[in-house]
PDB file of N, CA and C in Angstrom:
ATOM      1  N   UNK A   1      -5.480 -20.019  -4.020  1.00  0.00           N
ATOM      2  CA  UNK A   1      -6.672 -19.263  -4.337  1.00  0.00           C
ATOM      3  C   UNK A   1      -7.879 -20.164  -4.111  1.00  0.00           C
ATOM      4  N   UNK A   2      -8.877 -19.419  -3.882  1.00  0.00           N
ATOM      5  CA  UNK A   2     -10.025 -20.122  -3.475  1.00  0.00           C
ATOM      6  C   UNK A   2     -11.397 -19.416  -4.670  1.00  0.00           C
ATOM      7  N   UNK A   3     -12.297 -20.107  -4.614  1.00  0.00           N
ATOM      8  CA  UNK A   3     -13.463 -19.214  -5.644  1.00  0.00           C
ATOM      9  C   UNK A   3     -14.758 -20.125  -4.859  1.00  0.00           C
ATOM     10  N   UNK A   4     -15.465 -19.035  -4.330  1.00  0.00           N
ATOM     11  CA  UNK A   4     -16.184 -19.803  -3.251  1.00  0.00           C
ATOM     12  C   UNK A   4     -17.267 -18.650  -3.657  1.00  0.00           C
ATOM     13  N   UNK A   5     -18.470 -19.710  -4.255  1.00  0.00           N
ATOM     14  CA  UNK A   5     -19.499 -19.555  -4.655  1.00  0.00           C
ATOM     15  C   UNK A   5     -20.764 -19.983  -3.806  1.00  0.00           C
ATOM     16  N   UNK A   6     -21.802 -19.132  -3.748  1.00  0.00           N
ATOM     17  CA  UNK A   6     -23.217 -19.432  -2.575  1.00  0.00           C
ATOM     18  C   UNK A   6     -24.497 -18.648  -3.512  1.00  0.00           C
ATOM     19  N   UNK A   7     -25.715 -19.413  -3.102  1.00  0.00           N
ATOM     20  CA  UNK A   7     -26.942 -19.213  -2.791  1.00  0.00           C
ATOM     21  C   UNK A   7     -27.703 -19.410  -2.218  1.00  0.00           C
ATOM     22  N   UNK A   8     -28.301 -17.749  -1.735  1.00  0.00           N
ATOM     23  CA  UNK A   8     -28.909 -18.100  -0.383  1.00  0.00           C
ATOM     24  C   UNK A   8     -31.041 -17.473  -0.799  1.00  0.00           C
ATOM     25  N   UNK A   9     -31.514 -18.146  -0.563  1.00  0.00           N
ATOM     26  CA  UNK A   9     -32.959 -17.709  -0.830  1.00  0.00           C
ATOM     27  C   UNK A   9     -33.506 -16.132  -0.152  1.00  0.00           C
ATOM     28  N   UNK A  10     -32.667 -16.290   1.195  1.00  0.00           N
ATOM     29  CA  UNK A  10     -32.878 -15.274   1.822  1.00  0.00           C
ATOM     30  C   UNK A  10     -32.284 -14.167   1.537  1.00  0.00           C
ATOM     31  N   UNK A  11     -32.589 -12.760   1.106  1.00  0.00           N
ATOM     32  CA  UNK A  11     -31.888 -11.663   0.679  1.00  0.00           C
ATOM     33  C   UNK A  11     -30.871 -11.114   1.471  1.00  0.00           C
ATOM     34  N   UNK A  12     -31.577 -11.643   3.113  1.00  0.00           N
ATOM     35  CA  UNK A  12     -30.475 -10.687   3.974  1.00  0.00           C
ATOM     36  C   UNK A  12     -29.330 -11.732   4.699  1.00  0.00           C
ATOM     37  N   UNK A  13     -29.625 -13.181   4.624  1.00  0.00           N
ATOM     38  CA  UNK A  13     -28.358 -14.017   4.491  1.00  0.00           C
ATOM     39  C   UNK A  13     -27.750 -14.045   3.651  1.00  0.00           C
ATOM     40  N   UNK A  14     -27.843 -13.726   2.340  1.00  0.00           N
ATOM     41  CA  UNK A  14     -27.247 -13.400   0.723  1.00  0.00           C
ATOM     42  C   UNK A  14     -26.145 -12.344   1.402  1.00  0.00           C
ATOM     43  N   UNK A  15     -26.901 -11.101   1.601  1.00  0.00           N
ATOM     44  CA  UNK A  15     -26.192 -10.324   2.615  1.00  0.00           C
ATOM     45  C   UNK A  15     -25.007 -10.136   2.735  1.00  0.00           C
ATOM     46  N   UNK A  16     -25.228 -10.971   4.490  1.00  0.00           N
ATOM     47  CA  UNK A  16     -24.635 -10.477   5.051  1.00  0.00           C
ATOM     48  C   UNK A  16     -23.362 -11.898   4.771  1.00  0.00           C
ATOM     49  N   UNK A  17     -23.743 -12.806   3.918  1.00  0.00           N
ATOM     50  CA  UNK A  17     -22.181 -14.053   3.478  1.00  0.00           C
ATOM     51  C   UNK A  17     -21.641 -13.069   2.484  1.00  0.00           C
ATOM     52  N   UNK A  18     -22.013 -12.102   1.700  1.00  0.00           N
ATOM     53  CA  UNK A  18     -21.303 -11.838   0.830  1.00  0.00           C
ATOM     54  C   UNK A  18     -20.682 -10.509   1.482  1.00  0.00           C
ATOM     55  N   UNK A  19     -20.836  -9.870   2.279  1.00  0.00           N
ATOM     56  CA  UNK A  19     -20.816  -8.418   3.291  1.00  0.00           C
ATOM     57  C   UNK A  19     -19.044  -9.409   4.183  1.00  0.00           C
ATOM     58  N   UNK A  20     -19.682 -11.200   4.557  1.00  0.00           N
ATOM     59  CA  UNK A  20     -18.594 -11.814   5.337  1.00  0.00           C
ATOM     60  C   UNK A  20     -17.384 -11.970   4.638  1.00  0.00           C
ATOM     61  N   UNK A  21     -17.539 -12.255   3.180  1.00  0.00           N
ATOM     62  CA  UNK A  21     -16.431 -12.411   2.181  1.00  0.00           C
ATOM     63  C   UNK A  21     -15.651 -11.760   1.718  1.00  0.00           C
ATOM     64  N   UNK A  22     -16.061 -10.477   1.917  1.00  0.00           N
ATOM     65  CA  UNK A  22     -15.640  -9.068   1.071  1.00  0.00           C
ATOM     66  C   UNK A  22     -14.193  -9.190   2.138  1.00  0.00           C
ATOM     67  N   UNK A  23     -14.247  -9.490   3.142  1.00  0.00           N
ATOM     68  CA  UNK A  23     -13.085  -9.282   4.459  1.00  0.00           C
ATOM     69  C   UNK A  23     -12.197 -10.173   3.682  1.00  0.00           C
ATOM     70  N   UNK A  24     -12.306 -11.235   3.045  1.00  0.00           N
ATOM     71  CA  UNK A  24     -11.305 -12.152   2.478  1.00  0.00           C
ATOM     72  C   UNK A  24     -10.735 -11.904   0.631  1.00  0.00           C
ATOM     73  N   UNK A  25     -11.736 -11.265   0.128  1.00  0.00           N
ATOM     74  CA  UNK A  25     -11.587 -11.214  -0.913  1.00  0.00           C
ATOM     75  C   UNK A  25     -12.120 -10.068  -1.882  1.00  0.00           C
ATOM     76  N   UNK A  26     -12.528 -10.595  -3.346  1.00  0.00           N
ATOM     77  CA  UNK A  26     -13.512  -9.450  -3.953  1.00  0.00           C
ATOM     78  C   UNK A  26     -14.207 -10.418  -4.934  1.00  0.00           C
ATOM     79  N   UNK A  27     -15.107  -9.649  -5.177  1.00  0.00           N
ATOM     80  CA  UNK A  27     -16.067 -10.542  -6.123  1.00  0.00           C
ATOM     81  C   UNK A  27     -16.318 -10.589  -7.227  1.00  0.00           C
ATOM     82  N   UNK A  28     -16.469 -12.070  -7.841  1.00  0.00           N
ATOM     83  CA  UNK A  28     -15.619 -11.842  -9.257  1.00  0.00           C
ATOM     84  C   UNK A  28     -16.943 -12.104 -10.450  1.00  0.00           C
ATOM     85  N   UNK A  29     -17.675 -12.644  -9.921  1.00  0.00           N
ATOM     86  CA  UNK A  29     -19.405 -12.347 -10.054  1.00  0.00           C
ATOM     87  C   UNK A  29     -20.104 -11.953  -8.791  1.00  0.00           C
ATOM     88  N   UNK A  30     -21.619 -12.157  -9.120  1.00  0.00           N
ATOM     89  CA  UNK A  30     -22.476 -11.556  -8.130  1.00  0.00           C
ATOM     90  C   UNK A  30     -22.558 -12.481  -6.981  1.00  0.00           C
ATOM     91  N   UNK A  31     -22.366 -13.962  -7.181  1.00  0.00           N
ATOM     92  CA  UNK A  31     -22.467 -14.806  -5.862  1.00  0.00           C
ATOM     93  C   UNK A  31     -20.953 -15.472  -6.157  1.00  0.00           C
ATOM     94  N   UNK A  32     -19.924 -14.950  -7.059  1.00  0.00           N
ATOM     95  CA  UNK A  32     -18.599 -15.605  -6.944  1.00  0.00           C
ATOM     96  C   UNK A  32     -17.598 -14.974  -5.723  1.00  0.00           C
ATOM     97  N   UNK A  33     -16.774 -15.297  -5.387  1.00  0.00           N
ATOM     98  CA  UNK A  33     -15.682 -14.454  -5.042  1.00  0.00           C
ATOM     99  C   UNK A  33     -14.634 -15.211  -4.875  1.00  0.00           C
ATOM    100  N   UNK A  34     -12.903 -14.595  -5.295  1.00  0.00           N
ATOM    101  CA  UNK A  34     -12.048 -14.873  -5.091  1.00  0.00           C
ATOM    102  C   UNK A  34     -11.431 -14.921  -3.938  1.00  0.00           C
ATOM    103  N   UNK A  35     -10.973 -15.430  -3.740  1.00  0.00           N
ATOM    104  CA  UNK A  35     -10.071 -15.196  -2.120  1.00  0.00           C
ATOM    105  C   UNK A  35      -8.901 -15.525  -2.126  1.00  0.00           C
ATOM    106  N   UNK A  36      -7.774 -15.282  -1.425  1.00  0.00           N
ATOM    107  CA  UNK A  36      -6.793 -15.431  -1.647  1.00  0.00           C
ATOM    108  C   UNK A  36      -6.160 -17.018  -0.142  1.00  0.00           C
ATOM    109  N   UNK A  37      -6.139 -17.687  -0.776  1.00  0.00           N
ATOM    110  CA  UNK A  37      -6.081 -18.832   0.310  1.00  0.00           C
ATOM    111  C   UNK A  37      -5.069 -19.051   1.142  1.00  0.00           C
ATOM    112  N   UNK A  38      -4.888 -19.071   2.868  1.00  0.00           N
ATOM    113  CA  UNK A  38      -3.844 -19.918   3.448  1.00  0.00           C
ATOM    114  C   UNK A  38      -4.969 -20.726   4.367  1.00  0.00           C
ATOM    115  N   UNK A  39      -4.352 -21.488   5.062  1.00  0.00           N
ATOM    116  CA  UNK A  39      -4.987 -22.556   5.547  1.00  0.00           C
ATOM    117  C   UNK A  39      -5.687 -21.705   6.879  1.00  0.00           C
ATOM    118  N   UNK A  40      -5.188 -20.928   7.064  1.00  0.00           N
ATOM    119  CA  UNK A  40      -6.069 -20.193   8.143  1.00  0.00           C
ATOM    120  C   UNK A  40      -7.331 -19.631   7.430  1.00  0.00           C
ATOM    121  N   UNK A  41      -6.748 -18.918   6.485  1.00  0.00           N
ATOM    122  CA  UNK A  41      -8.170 -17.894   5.794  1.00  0.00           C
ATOM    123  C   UNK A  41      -9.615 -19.167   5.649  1.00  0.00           C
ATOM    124  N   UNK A  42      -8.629 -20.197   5.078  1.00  0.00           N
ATOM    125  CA  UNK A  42      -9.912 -21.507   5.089  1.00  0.00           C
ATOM    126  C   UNK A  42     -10.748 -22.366   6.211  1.00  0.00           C
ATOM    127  N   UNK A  43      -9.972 -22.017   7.472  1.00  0.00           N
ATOM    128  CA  UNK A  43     -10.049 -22.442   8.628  1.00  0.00           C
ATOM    129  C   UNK A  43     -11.215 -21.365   9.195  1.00  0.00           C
ATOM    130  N   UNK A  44     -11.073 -19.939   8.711  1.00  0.00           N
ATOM    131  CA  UNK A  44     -12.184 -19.141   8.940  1.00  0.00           C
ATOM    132  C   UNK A  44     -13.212 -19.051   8.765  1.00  0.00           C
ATOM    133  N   UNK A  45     -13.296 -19.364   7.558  1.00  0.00           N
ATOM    134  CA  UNK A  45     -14.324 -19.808   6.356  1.00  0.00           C
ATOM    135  C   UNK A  45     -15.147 -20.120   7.099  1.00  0.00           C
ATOM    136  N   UNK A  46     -14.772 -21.822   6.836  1.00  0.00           N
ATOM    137  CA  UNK A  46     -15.424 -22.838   7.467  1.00  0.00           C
ATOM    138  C   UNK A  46     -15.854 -22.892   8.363  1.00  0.00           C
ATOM    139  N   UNK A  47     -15.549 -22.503   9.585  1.00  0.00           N
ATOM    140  CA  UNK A  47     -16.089 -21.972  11.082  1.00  0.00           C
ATOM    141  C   UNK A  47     -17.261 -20.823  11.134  1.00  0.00           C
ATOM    142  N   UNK A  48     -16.903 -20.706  10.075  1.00  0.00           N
ATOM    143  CA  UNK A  48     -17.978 -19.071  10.253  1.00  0.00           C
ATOM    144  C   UNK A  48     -18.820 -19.842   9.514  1.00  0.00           C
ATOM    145  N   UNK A  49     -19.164 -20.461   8.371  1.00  0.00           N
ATOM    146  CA  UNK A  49     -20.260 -21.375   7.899  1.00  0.00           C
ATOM    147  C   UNK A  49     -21.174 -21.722   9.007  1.00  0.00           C
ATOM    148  N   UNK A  50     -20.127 -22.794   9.647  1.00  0.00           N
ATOM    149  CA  UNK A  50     -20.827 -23.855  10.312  1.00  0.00           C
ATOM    150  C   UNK A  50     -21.260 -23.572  11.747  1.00  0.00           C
ATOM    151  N   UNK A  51     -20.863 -22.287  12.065  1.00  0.00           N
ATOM    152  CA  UNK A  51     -21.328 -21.784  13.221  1.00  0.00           C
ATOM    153  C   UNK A  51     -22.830 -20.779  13.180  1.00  0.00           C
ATOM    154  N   UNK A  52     -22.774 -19.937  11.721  1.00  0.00           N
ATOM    155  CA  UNK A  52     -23.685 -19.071  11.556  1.00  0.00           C
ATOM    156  C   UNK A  52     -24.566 -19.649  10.430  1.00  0.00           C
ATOM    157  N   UNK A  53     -23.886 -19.640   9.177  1.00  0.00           N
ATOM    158  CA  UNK A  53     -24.524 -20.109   7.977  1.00  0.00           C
ATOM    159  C   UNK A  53     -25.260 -21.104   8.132  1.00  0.00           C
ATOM    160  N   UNK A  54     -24.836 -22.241   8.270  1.00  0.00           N
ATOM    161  CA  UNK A  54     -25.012 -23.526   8.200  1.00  0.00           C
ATOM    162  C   UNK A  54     -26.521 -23.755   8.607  1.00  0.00           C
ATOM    163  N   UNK A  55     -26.859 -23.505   9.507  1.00  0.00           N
ATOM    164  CA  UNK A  55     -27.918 -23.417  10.078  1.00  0.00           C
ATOM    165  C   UNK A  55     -29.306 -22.679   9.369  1.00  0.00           C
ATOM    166  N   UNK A  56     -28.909 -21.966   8.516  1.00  0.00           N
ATOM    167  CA  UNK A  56     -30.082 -20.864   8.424  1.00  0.00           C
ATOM    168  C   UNK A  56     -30.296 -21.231   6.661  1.00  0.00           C
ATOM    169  N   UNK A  57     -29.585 -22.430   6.746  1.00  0.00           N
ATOM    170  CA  UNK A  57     -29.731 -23.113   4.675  1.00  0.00           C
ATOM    171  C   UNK A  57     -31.271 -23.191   4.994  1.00  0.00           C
ATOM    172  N   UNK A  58     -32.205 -23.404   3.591  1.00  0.00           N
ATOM    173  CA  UNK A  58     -33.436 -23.271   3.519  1.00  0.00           C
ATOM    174  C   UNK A  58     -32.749 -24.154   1.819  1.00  0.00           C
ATOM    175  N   UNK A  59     -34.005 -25.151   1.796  1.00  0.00           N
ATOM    176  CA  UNK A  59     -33.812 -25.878   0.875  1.00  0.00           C
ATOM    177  C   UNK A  59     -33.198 -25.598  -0.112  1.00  0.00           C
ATOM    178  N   UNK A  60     -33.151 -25.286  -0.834  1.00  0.00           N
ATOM    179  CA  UNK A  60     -32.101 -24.805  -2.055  1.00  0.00           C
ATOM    180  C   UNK A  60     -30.869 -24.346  -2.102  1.00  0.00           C
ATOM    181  N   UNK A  61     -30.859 -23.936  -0.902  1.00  0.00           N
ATOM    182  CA  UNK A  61     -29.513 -22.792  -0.143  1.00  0.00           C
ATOM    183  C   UNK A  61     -28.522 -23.269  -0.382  1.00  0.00           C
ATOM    184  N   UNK A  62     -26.890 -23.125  -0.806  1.00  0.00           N
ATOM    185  CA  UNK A  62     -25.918 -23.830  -1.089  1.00  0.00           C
ATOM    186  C   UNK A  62     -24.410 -22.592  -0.992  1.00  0.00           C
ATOM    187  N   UNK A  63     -23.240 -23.290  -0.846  1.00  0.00           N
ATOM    188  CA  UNK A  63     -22.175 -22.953  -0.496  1.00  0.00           C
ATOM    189  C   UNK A  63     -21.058 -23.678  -1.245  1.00  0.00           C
ATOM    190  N   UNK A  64     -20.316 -23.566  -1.872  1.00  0.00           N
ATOM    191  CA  UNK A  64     -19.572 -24.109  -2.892  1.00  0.00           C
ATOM    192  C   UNK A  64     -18.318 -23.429  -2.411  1.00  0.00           C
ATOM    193  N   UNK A  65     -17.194 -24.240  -2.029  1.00  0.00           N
ATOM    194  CA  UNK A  65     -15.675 -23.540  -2.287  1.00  0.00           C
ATOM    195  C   UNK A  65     -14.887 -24.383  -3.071  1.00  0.00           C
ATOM    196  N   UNK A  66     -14.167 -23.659  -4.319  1.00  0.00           N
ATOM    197  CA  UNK A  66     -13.613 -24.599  -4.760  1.00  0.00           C
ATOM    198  C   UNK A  66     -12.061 -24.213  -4.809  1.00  0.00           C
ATOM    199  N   UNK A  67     -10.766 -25.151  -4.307  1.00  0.00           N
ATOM    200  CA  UNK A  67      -9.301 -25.049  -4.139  1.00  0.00           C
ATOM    201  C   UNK A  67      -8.847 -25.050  -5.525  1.00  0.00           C
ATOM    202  N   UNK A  68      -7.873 -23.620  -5.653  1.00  0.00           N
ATOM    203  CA  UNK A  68      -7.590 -24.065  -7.067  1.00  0.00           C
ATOM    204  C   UNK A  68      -6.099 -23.870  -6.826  1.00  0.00           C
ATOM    205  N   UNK A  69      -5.121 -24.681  -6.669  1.00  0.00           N
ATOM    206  CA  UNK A  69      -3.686 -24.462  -6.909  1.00  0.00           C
ATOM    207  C   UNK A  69      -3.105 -24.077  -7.396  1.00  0.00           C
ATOM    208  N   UNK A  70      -1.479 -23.571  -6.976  1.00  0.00           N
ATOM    209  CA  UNK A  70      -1.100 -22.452  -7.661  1.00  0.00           C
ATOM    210  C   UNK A  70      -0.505 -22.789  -9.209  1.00  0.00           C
ATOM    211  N   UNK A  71      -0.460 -24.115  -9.054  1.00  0.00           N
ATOM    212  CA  UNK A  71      -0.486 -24.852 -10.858  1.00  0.00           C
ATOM    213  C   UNK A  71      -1.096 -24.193 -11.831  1.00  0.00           C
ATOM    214  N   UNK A  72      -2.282 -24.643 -11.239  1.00  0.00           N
ATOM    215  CA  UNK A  72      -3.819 -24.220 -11.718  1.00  0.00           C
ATOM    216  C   UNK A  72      -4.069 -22.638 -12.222  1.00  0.00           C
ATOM    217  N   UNK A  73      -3.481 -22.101 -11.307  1.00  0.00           N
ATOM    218  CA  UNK A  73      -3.754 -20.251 -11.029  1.00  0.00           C
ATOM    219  C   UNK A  73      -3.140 -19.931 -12.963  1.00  0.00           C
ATOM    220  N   UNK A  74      -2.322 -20.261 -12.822  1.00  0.00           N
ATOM    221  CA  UNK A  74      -1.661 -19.860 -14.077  1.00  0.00           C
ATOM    222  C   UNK A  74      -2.524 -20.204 -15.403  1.00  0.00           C
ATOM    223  N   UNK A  75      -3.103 -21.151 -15.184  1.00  0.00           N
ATOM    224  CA  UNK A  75      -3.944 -21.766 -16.960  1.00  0.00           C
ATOM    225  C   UNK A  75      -5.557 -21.661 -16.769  1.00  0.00           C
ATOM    226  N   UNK A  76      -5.445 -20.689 -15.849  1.00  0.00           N
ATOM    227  CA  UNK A  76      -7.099 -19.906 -16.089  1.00  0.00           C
ATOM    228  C   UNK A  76      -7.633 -18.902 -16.955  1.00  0.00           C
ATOM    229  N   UNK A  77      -8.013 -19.304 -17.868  1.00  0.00           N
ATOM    230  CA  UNK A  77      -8.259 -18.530 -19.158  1.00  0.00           C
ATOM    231  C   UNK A  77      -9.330 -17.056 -18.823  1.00  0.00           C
ATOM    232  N   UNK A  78      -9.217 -16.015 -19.213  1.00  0.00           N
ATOM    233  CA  UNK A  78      -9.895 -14.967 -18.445  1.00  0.00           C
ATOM    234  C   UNK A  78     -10.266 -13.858 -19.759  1.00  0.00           C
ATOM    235  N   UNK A  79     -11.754 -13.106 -20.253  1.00  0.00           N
ATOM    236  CA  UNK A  79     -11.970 -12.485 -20.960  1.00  0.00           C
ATOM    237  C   UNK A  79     -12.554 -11.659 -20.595  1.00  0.00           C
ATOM    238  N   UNK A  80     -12.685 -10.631 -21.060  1.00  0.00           N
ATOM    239  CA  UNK A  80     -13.239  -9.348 -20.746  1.00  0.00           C
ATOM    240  C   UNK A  80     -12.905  -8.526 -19.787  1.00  0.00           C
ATOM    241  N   UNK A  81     -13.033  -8.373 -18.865  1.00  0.00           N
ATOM    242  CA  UNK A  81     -12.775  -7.208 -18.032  1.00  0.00           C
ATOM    243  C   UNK A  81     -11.725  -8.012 -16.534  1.00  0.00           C
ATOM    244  N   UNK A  82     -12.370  -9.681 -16.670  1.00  0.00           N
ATOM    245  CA  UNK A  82     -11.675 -10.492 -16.237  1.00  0.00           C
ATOM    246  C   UNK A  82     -10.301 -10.834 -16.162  1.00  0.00           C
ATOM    247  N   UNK A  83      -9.828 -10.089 -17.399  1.00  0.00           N
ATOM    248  CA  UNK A  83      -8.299 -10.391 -17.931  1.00  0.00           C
ATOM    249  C   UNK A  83      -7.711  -9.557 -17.008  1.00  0.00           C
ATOM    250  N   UNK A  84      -8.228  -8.371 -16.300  1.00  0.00           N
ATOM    251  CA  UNK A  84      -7.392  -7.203 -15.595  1.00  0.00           C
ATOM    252  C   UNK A  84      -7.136  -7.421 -13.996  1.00  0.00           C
ATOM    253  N   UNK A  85      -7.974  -8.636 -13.796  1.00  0.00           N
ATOM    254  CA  UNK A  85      -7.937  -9.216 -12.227  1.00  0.00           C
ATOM    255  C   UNK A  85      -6.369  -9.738 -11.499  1.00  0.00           C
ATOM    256  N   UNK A  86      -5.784  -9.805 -12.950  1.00  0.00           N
ATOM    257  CA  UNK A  86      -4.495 -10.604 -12.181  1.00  0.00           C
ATOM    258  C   UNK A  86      -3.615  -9.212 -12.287  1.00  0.00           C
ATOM    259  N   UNK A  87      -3.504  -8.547 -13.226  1.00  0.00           N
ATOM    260  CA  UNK A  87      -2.580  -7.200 -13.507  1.00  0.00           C
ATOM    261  C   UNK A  87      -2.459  -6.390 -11.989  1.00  0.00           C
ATOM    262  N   UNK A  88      -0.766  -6.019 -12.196  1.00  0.00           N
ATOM    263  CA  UNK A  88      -0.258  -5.069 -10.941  1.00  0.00           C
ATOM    264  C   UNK A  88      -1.167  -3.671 -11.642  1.00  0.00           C
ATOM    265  N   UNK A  89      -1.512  -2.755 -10.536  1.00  0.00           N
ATOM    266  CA  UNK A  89      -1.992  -1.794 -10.850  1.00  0.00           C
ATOM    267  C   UNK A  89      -1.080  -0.749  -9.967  1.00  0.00           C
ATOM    268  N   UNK A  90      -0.463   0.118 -10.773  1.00  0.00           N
ATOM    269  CA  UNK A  90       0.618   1.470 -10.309  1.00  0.00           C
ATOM    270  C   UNK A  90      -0.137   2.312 -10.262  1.00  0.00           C
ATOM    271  N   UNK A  91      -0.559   3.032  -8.683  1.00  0.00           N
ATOM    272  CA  UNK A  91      -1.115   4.734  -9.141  1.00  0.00           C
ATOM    273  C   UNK A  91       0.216   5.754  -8.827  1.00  0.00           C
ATOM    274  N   UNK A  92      -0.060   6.874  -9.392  1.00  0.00           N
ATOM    275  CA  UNK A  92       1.133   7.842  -9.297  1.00  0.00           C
ATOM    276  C   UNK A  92       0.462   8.894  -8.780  1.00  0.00           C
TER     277      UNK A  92
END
């Protein structure tokens, strides 16, 4: 799993990284999102940053991914509406 967090000054680079993420994941705040990690999905990422993003940072602008292992996945403490992110969901 990945949780790859950004701010962008610009509304419509805000956008269109979070419009790019939605393809990998869902969002678990307003500039968070989860993703579900293989070394390709991260290989995408990153390319798509540094080919499009990267360029268009404006001082403050920032990009955060952080690796969380599947150790890890398990002792993430989760409240509120948060708790329902990991649950199988059955429709009938």
């Amino acid at each position: 799993m990945l949780i790859v967090s950004y701010d962008f000054t610009n509304d419509k680079t805000r956008a269109k990284f979070s419009k790019f993420l939605k393809k990998y994941g869902w969002r678990m705040q307003y500039s968070v999102f989860v993703i579900r990690n293989s070394p390709r999905v991260l290989r995408n990422i990153i390319s798509e940053i540094d080919s499009r993003y990267k360029k268009l940072f404006e001082n403050t602008d920032s990009i955060v991914i952080f690796p969380v292992c599947n150790g890890c996945k398990g002792k993430v403490i989760r409240y509120g509406c948060a708790r329902h992110e990991i649950e199988d969901v059955v429709y009938f």
